[in-house]
PDB file of N, CA and C in Angstrom:
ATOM      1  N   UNK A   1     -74.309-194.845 136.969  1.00  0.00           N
ATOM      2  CA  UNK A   1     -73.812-195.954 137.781  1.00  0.00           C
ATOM      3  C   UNK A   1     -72.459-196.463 137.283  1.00  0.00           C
ATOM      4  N   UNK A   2     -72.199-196.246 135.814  1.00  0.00           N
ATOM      5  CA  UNK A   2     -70.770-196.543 135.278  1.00  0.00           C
ATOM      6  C   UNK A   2     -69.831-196.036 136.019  1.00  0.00           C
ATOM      7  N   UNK A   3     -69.521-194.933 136.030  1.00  0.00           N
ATOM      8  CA  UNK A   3     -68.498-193.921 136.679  1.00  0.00           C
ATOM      9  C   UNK A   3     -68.178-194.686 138.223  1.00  0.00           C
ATOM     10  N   UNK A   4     -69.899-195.007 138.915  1.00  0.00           N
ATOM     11  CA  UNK A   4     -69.307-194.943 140.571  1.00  0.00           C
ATOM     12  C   UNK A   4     -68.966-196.119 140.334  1.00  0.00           C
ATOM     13  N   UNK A   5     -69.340-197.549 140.274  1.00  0.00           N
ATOM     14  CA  UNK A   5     -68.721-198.756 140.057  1.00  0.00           C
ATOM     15  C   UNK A   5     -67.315-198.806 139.400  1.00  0.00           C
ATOM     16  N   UNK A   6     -67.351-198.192 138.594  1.00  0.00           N
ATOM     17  CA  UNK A   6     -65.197-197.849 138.087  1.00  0.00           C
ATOM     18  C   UNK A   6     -64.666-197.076 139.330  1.00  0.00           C
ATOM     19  N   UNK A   7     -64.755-196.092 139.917  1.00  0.00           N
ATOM     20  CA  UNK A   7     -64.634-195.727 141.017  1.00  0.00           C
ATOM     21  C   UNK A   7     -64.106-196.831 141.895  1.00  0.00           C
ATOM     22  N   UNK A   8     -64.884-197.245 142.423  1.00  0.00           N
ATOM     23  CA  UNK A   8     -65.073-198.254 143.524  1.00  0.00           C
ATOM     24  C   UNK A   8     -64.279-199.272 142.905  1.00  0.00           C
ATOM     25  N   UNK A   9     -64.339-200.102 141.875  1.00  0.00           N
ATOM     26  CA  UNK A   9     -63.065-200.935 141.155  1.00  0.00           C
ATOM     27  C   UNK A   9     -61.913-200.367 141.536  1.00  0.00           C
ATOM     28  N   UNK A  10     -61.755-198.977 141.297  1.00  0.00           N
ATOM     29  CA  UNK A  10     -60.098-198.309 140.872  1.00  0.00           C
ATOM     30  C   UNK A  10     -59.997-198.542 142.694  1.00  0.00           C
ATOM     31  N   UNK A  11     -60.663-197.885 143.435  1.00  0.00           N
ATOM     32  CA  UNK A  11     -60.077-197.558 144.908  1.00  0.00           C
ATOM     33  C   UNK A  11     -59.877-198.830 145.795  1.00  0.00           C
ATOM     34  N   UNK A  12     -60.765-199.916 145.348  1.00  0.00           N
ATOM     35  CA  UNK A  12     -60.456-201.643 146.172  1.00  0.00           C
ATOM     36  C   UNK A  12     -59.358-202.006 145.504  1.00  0.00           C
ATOM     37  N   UNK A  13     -58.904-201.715 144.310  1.00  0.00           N
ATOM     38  CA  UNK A  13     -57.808-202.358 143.388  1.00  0.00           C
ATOM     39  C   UNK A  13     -56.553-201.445 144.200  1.00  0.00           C
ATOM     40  N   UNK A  14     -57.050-200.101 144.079  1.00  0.00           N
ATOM     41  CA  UNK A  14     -55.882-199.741 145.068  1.00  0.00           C
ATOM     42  C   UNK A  14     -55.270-199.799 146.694  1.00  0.00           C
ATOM     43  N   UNK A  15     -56.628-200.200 147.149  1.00  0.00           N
ATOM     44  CA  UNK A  15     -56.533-200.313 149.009  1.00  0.00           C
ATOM     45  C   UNK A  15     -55.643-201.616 148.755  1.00  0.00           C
ATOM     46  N   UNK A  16     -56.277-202.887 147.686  1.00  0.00           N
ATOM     47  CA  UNK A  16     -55.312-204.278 147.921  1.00  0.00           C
ATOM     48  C   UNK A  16     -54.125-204.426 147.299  1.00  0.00           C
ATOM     49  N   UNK A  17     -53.702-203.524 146.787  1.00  0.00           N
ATOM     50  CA  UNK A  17     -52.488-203.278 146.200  1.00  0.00           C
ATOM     51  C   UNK A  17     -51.458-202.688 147.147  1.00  0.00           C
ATOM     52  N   UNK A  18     -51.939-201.257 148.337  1.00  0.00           N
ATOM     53  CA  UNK A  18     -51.531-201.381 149.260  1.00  0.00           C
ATOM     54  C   UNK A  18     -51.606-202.071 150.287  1.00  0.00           C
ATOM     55  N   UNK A  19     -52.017-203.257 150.674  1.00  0.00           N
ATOM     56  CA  UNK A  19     -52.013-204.182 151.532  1.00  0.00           C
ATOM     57  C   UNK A  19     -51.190-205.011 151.152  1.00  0.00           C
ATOM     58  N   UNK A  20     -51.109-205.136 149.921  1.00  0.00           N
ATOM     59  CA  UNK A  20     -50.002-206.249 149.180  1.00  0.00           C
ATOM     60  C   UNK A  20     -48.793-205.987 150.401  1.00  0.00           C
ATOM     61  N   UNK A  21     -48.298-204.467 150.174  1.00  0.00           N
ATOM     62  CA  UNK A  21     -47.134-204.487 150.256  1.00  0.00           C
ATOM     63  C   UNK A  21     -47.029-204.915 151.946  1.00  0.00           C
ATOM     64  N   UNK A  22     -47.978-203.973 152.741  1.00  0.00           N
ATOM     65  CA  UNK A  22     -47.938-204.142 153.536  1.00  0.00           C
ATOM     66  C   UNK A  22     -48.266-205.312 154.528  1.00  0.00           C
ATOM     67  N   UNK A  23     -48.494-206.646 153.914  1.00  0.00           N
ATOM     68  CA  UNK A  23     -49.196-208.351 154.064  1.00  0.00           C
ATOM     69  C   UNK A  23     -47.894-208.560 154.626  1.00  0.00           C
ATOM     70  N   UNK A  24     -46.621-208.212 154.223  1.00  0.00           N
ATOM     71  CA  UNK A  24     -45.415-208.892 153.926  1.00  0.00           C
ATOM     72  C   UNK A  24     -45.231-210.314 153.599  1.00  0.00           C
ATOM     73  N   UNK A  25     -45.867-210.685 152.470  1.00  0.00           N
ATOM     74  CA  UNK A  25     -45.320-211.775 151.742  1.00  0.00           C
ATOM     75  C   UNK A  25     -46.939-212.984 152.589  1.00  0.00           C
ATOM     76  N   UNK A  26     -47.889-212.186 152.428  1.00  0.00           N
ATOM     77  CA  UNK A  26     -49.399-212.636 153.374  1.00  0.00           C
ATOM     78  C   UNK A  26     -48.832-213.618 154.502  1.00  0.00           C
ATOM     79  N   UNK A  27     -48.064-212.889 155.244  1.00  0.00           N
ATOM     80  CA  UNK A  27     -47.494-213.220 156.736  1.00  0.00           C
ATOM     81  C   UNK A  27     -48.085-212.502 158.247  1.00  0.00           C
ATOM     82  N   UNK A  28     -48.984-211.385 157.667  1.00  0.00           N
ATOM     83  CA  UNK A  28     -49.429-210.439 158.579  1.00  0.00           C
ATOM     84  C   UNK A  28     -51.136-210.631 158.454  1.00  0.00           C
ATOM     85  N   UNK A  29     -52.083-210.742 158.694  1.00  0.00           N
ATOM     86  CA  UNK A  29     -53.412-211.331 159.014  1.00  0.00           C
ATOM     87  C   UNK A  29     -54.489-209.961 158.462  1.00  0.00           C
ATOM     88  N   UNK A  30     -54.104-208.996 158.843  1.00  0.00           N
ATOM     89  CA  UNK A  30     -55.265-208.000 158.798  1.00  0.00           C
ATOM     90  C   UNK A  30     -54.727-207.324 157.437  1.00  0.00           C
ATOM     91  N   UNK A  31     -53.439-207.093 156.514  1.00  0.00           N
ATOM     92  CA  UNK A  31     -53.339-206.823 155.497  1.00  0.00           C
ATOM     93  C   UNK A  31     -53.633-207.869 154.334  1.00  0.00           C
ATOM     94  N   UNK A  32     -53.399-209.315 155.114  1.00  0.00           N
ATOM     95  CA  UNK A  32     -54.036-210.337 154.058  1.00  0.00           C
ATOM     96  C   UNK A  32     -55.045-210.348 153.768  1.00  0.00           C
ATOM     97  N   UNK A  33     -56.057-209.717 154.810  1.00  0.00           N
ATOM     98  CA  UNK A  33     -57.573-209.607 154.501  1.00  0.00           C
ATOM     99  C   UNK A  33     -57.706-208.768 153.440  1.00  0.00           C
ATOM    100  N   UNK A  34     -57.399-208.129 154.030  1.00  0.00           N
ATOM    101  CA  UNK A  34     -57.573-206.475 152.841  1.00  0.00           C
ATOM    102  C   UNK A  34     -57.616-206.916 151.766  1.00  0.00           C
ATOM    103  N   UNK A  35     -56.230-207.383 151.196  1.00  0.00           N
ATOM    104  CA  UNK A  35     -55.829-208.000 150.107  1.00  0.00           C
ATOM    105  C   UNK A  35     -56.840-208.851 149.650  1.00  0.00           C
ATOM    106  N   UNK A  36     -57.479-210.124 150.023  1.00  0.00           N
ATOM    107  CA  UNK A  36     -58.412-210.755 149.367  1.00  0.00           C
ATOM    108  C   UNK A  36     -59.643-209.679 149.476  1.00  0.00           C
ATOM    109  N   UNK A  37     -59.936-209.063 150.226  1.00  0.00           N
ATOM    110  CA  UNK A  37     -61.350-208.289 150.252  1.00  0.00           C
ATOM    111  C   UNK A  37     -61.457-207.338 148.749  1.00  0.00           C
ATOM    112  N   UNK A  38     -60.213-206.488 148.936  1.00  0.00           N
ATOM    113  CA  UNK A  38     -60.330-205.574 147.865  1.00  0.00           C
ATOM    114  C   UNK A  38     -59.975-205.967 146.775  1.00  0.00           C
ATOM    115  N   UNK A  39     -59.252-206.976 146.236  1.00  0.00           N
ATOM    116  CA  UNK A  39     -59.320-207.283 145.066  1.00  0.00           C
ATOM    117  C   UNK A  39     -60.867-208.238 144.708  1.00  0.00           C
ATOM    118  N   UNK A  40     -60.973-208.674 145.523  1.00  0.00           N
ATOM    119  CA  UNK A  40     -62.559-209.029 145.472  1.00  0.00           C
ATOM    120  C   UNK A  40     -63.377-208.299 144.664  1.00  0.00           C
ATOM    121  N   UNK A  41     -63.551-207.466 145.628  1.00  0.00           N
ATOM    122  CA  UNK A  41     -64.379-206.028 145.457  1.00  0.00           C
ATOM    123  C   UNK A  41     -64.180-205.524 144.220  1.00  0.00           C
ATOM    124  N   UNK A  42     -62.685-205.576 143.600  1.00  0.00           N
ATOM    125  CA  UNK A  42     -62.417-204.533 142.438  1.00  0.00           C
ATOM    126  C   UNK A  42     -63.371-205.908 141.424  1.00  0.00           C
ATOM    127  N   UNK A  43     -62.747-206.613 141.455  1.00  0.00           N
ATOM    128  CA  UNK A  43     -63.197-207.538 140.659  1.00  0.00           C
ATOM    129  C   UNK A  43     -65.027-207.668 140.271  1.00  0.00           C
ATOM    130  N   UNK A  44     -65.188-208.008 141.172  1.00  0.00           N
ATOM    131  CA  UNK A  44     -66.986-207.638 141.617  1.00  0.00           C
ATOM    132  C   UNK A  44     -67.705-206.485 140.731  1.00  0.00           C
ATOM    133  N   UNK A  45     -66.741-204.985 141.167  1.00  0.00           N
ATOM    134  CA  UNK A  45     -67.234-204.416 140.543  1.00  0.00           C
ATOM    135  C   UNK A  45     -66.909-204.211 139.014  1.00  0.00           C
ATOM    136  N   UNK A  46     -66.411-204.338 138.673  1.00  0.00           N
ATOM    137  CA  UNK A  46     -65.522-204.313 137.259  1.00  0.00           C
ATOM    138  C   UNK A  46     -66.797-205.718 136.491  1.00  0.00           C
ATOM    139  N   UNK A  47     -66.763-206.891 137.158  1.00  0.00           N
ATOM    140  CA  UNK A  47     -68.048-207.574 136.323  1.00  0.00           C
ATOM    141  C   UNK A  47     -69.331-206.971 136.319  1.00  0.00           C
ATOM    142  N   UNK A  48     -70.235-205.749 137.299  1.00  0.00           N
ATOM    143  CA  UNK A  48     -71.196-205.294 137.213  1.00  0.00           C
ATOM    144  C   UNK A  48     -71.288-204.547 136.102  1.00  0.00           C
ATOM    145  N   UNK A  49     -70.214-203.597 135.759  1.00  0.00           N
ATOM    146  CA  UNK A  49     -69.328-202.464 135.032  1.00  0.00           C
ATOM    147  C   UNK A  49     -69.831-203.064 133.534  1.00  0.00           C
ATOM    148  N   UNK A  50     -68.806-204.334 133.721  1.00  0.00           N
ATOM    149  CA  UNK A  50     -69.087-205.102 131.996  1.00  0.00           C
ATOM    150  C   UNK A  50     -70.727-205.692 131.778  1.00  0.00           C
ATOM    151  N   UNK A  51     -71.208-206.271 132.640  1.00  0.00           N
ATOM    152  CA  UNK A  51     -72.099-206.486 132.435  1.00  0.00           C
ATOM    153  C   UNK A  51     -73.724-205.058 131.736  1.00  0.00           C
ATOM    154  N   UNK A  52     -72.589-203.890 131.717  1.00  0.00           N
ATOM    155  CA  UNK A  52     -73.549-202.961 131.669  1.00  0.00           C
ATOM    156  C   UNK A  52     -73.215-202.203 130.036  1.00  0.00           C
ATOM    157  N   UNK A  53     -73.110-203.504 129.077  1.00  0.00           N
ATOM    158  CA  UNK A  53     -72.654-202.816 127.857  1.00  0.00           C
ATOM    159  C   UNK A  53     -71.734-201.423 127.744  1.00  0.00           C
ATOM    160  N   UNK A  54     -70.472-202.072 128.179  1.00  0.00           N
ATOM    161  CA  UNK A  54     -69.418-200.954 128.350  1.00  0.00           C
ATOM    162  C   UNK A  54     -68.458-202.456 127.190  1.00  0.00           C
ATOM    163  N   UNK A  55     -67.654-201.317 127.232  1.00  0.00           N
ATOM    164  CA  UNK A  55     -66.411-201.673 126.193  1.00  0.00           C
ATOM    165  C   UNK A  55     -65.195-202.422 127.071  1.00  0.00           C
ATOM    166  N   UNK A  56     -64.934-203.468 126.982  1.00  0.00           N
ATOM    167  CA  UNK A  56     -63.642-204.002 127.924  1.00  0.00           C
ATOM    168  C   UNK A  56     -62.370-203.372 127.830  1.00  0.00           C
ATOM    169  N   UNK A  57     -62.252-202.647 126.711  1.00  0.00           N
ATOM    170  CA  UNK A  57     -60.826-201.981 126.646  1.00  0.00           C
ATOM    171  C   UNK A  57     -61.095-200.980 127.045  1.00  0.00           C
ATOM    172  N   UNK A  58     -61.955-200.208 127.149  1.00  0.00           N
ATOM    173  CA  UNK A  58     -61.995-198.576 127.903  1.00  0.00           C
ATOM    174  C   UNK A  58     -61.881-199.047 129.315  1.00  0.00           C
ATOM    175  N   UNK A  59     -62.888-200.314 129.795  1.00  0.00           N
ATOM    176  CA  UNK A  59     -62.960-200.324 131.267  1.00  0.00           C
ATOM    177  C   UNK A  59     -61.484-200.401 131.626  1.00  0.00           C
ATOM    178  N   UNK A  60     -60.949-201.583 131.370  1.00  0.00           N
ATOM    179  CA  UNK A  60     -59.608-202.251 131.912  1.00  0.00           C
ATOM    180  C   UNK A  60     -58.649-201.051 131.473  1.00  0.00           C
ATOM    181  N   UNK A  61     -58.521-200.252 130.395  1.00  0.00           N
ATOM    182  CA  UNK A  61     -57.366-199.188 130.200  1.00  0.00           C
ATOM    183  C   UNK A  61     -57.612-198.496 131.055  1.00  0.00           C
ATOM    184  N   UNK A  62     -58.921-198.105 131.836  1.00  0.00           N
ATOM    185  CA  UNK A  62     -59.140-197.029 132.685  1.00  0.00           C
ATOM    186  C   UNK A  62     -58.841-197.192 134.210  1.00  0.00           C
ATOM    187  N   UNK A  63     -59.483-198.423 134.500  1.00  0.00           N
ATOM    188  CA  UNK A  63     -59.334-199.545 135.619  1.00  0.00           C
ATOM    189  C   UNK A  63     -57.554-199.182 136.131  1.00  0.00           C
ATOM    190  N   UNK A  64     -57.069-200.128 134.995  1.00  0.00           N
ATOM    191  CA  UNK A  64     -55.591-200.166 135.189  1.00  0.00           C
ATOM    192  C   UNK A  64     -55.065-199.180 135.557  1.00  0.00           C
ATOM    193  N   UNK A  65     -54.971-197.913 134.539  1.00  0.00           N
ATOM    194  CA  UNK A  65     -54.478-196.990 134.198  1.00  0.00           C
ATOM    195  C   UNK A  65     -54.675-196.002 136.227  1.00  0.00           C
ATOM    196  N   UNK A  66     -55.379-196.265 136.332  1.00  0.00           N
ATOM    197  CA  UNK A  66     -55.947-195.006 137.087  1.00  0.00           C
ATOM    198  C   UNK A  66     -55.117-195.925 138.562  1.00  0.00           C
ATOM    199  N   UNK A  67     -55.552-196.792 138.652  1.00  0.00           N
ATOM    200  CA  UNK A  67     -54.853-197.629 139.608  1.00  0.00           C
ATOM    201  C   UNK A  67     -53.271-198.064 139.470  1.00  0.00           C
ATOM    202  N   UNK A  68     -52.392-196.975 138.527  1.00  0.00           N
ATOM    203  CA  UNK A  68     -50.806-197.784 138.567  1.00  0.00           C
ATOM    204  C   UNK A  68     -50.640-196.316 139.006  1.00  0.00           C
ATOM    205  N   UNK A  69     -51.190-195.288 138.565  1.00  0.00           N
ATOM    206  CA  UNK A  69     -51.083-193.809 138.762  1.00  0.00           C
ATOM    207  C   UNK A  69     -51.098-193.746 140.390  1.00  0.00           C
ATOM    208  N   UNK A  70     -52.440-193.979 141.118  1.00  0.00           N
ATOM    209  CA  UNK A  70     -52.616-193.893 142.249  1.00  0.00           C
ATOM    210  C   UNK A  70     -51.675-194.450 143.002  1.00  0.00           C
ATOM    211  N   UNK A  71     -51.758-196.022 142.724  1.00  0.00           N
ATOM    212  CA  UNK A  71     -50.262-197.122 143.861  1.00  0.00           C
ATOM    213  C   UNK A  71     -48.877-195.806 143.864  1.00  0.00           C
ATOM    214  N   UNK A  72     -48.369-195.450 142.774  1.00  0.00           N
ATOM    215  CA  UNK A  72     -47.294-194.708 142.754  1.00  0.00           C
ATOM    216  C   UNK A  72     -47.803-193.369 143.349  1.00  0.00           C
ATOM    217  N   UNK A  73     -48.115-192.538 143.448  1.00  0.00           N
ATOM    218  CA  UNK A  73     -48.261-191.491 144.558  1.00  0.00           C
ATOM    219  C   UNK A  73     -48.628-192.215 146.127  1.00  0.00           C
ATOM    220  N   UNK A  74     -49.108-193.113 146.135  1.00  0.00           N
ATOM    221  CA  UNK A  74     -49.408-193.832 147.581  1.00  0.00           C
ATOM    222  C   UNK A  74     -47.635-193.933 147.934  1.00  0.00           C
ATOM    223  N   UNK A  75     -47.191-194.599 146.884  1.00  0.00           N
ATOM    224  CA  UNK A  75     -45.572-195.199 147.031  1.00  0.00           C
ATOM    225  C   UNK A  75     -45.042-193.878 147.561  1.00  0.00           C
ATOM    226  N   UNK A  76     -44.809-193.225 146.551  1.00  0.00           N
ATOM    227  CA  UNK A  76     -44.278-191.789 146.995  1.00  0.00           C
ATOM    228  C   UNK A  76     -44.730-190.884 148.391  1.00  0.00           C
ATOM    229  N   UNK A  77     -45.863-190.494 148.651  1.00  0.00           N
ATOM    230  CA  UNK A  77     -46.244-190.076 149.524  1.00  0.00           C
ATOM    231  C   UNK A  77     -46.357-190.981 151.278  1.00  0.00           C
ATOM    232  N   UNK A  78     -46.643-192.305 150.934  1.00  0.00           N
ATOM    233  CA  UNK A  78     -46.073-192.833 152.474  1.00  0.00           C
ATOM    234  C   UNK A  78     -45.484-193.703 153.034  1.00  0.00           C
ATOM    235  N   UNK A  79     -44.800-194.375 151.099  1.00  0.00           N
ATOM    236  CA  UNK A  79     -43.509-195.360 151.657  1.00  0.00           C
ATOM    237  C   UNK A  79     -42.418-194.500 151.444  1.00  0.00           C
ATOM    238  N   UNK A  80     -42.260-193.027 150.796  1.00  0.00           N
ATOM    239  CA  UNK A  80     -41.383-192.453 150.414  1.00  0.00           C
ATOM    240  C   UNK A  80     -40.263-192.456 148.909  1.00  0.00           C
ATOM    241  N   UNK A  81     -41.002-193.417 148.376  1.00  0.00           N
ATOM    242  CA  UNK A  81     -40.561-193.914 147.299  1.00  0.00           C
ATOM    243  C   UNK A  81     -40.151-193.044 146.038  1.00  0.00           C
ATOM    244  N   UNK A  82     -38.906-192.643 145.626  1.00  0.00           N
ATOM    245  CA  UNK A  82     -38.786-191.889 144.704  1.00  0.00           C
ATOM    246  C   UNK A  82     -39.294-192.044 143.172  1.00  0.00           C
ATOM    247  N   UNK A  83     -39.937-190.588 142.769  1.00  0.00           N
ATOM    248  CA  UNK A  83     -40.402-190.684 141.354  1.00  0.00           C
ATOM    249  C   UNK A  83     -39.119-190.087 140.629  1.00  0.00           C
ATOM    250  N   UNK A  84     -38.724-190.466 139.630  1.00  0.00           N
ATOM    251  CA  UNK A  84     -37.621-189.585 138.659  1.00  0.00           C
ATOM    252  C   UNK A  84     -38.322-189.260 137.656  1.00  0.00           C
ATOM    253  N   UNK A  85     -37.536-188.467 136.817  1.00  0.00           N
ATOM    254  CA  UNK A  85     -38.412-187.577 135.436  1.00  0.00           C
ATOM    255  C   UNK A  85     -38.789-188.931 134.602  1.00  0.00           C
ATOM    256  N   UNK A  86     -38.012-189.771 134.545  1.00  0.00           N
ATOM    257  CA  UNK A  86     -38.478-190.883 133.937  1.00  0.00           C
ATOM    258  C   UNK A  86     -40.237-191.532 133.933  1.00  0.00           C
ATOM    259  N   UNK A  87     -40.311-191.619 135.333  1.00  0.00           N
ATOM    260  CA  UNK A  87     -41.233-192.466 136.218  1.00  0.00           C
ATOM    261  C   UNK A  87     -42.403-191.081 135.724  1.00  0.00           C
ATOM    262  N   UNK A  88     -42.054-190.170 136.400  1.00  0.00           N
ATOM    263  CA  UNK A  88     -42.906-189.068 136.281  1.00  0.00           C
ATOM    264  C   UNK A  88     -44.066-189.084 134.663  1.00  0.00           C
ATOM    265  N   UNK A  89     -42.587-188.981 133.625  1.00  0.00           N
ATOM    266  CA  UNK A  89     -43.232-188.889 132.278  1.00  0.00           C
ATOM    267  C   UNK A  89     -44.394-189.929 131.980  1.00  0.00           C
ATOM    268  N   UNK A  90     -43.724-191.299 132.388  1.00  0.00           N
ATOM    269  CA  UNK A  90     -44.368-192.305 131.941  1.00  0.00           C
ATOM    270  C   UNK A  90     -45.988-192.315 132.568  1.00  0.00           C
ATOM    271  N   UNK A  91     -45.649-191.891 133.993  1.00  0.00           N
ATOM    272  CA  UNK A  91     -46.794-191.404 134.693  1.00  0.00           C
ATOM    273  C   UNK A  91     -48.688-190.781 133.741  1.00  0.00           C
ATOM    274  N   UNK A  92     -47.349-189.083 133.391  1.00  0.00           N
ATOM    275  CA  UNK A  92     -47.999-188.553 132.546  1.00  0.00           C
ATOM    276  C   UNK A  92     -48.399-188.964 131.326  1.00  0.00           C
ATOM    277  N   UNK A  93     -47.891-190.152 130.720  1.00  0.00           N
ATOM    278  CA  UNK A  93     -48.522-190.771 129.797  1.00  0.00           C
ATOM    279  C   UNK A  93     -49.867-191.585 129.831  1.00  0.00           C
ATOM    280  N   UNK A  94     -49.512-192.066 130.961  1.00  0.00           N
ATOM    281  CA  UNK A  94     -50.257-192.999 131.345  1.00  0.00           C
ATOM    282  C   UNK A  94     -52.028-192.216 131.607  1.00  0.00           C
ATOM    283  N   UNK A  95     -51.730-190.992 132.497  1.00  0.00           N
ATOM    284  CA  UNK A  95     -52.532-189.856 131.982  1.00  0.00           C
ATOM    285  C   UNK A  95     -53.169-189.310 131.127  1.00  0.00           C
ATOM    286  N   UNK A  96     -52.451-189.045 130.042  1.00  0.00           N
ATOM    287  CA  UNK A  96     -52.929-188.651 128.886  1.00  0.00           C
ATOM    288  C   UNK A  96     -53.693-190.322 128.033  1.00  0.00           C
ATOM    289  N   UNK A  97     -53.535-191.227 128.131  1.00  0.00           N
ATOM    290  CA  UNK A  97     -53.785-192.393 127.607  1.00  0.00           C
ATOM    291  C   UNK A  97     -55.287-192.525 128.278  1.00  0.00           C
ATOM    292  N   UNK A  98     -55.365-191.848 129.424  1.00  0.00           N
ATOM    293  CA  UNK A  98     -56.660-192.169 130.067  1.00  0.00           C
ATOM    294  C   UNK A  98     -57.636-191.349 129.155  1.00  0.00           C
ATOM    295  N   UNK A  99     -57.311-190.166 129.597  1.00  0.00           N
ATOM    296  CA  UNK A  99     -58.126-188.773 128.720  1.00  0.00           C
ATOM    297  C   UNK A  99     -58.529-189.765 127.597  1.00  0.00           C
ATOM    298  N   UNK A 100     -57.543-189.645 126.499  1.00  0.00           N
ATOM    299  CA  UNK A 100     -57.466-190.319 124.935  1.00  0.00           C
ATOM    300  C   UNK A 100     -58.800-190.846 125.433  1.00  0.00           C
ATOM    301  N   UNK A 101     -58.369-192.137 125.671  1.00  0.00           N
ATOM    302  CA  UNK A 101     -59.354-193.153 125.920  1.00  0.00           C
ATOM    303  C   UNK A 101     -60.982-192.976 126.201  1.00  0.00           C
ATOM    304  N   UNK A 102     -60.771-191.913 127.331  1.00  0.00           N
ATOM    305  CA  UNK A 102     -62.459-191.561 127.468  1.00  0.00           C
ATOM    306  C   UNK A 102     -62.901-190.398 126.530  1.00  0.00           C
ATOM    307  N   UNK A 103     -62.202-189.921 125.743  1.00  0.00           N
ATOM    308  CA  UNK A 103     -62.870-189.094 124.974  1.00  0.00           C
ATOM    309  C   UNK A 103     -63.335-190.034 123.637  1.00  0.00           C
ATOM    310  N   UNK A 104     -62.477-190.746 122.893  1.00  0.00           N
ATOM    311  CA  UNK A 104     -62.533-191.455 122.443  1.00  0.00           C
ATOM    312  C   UNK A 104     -64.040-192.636 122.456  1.00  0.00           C
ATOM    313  N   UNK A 105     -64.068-193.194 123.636  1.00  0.00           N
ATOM    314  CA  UNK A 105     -65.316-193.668 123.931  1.00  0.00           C
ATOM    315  C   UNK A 105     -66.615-193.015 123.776  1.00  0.00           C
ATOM    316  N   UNK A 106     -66.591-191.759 124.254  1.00  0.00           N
ATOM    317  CA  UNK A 106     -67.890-191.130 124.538  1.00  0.00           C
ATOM    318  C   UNK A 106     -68.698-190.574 123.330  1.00  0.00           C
ATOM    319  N   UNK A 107     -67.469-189.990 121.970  1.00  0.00           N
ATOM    320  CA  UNK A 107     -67.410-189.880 120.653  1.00  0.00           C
ATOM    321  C   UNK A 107     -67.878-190.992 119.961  1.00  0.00           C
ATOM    322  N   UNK A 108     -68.069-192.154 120.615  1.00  0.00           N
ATOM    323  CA  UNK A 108     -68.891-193.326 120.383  1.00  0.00           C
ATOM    324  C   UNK A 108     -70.138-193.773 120.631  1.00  0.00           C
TER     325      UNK A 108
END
């Protein structure tokens, strides 16, 4: 049940993250929803998550992590938003920080 509840955190954290943009400044009605729904939701699930003797720094590094990765390919792929080698690397760090992290945990 860990895994699907982080799941479901990472993908509401990301649907209201794209609604953010698309709310324009919560001026538009059906992206404002979104926005309160799915951060709701991420939230919601992320307290079931902790409540289930998990570690707060694996959740939230993973949480985060997986959700700045995703927003930026969303960016890229359908606002068009350019990645540079820069963006890219940091990307891939951000990547490898995940791995770290859950191997790290499970070795626990």
């Amino acid at each position: 049940m860990k895994w699907i509840y982080l799941s479901i955190a990472v993908v509401a954290e990301v649907i209201a993250t794209t609604a953010l943009k698309e709310s324009d400044g919560f001026s538009k009605v059906f992206p404002s929803v979104l926005v309160i729904l799915g951060y709701g939701a991420a939230f919601y699930f992320l307290g079931l998550l902790l409540k289930m003797d998990t570690s707060i720094a694996v959740v939230y590094a993973i949480w985060s992590g997986a959700g700045i990765v995703l927003v930026a390919l969303i960016g890229y792929f359908i606002y068009q938003q350019q990645l540079n080698i820069p963006t890219l690397i940091g990307l891939g760090l951000i990547i490898i920080g995940i791995i770290l992290v859950n191997v790290n945990s499970m070795a626990h």
